[in-house]
C-alpha atoms as a PDB file:
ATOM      1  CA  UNK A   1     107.375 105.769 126.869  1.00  0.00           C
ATOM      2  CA  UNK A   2     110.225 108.176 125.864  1.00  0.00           C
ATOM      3  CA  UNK A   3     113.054 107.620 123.318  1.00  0.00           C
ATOM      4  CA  UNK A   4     115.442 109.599 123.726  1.00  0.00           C
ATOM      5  CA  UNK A   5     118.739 109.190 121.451  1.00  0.00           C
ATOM      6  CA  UNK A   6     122.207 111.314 120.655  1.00  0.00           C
ATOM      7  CA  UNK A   7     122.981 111.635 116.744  1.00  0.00           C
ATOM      8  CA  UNK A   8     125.924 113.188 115.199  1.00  0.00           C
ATOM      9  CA  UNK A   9     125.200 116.314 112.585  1.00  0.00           C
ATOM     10  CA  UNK A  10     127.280 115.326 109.027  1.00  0.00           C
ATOM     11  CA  UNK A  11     128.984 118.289 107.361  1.00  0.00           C
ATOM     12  CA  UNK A  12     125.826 118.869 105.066  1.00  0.00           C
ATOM     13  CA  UNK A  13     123.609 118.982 107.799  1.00  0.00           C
ATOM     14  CA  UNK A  14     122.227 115.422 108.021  1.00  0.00           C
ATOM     15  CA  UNK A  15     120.916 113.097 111.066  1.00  0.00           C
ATOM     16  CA  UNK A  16     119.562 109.604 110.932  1.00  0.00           C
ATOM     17  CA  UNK A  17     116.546 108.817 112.790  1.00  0.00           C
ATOM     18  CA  UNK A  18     117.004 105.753 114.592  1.00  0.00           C
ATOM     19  CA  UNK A  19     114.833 102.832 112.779  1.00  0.00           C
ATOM     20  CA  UNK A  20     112.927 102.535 116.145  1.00  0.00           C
ATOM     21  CA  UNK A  21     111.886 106.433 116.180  1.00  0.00           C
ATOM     22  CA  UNK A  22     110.263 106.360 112.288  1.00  0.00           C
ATOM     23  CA  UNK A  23     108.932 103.020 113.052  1.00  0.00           C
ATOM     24  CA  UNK A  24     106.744 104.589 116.405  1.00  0.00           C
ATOM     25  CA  UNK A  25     106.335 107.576 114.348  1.00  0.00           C
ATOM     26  CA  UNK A  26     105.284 105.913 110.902  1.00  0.00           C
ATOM     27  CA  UNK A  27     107.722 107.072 109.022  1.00  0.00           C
ATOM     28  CA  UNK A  28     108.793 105.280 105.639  1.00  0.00           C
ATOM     29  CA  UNK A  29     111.043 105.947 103.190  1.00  0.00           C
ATOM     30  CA  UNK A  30     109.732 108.292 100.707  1.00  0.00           C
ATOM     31  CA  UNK A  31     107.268 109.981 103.284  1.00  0.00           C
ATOM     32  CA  UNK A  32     107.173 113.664 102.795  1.00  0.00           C
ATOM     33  CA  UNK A  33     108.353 116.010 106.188  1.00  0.00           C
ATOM     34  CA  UNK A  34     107.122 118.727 107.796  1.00  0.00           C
ATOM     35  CA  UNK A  35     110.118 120.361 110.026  1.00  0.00           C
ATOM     36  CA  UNK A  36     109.496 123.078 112.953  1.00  0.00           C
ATOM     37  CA  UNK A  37     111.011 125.059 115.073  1.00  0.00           C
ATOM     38  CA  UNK A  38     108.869 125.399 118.099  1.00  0.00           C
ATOM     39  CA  UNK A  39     110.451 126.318 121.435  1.00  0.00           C
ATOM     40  CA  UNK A  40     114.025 125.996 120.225  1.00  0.00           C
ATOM     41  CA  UNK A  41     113.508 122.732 119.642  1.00  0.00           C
ATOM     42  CA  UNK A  42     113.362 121.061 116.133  1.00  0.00           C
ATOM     43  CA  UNK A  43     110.015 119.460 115.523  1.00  0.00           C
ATOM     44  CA  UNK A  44     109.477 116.585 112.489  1.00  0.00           C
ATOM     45  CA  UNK A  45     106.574 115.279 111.989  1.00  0.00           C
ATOM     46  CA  UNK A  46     104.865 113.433 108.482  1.00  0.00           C
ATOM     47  CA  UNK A  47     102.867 115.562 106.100  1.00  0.00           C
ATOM     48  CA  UNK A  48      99.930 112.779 107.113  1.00  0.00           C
ATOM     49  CA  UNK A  49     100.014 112.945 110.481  1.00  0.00           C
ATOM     50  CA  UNK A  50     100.056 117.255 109.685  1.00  0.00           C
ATOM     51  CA  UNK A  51      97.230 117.085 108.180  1.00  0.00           C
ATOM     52  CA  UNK A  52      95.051 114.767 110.685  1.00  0.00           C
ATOM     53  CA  UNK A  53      96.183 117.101 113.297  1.00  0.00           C
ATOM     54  CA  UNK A  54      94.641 119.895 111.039  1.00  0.00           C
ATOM     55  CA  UNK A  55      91.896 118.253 110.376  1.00  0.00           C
ATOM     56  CA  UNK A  56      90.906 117.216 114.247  1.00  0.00           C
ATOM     57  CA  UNK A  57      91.776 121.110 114.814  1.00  0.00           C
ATOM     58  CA  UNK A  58      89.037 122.559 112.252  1.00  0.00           C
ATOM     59  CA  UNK A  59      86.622 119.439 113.283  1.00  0.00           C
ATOM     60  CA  UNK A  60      86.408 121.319 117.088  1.00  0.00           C
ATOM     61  CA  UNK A  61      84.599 124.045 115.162  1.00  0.00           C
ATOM     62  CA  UNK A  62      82.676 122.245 112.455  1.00  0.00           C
ATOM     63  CA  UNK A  63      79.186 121.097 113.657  1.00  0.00           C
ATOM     64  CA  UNK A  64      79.073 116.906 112.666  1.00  0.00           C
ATOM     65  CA  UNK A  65      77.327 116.534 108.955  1.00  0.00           C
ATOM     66  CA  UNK A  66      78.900 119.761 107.961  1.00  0.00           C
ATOM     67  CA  UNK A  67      80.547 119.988 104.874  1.00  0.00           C
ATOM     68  CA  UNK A  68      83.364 122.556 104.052  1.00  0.00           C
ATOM     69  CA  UNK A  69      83.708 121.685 100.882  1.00  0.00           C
ATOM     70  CA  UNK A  70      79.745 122.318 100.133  1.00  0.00           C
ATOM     71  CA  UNK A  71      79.850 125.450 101.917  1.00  0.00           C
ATOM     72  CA  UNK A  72      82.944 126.402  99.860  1.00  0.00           C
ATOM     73  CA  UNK A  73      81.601 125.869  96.425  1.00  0.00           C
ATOM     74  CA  UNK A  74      78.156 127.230  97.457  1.00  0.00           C
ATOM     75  CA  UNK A  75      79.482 130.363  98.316  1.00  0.00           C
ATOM     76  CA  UNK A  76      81.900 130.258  95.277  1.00  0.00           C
ATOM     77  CA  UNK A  77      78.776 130.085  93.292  1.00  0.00           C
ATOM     78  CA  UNK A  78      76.763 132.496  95.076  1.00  0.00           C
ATOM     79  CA  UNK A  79      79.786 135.540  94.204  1.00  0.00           C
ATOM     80  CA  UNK A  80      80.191 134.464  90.630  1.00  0.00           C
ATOM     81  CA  UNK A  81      76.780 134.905  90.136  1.00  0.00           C
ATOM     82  CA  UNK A  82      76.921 138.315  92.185  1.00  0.00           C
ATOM     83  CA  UNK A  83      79.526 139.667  89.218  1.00  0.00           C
END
């Protein structure tokens, strides 16, 4: 299903997003934004929903029971003990 809506620009530069657009998009008051410009279009998405994407992306290359973090601290360790 696509909403599509028309929205006036103020003089400062603002537009409301239509209650029904945060609502499918889970966007609350006090949620921070992550704006884009992608293919001259404007992109908005939630700093949440940025980072799950992220996070799906790096999980593609991450065998399962792999931790990052480990791996990050390990080597961490490994070149303050090299110094």
């Amino acid at each position: 299903m696509t909403l599509k809506t028309r929205r006036r620009v103020s003089e400062n530069g603002r537009v409301v997003i239509p209650a029904s657009f945060r609502k499918r998009l889970g966007i609350r008051a006090g949620d921070e934004a992550v704006l884009e410009i992608q293919d001259d279009e404007l992109r908005i998405r939630t700093m949440n929903r940025n980072i799950a994407r992220a996070q799906r992306l790096v999980r593609k290359h991450v065998k399962a029971g792999t931790s990052l973090v480990d791996e990050l601290n390990a080597e961490r360790r490994e070149a303050a003990r090299n110094e």
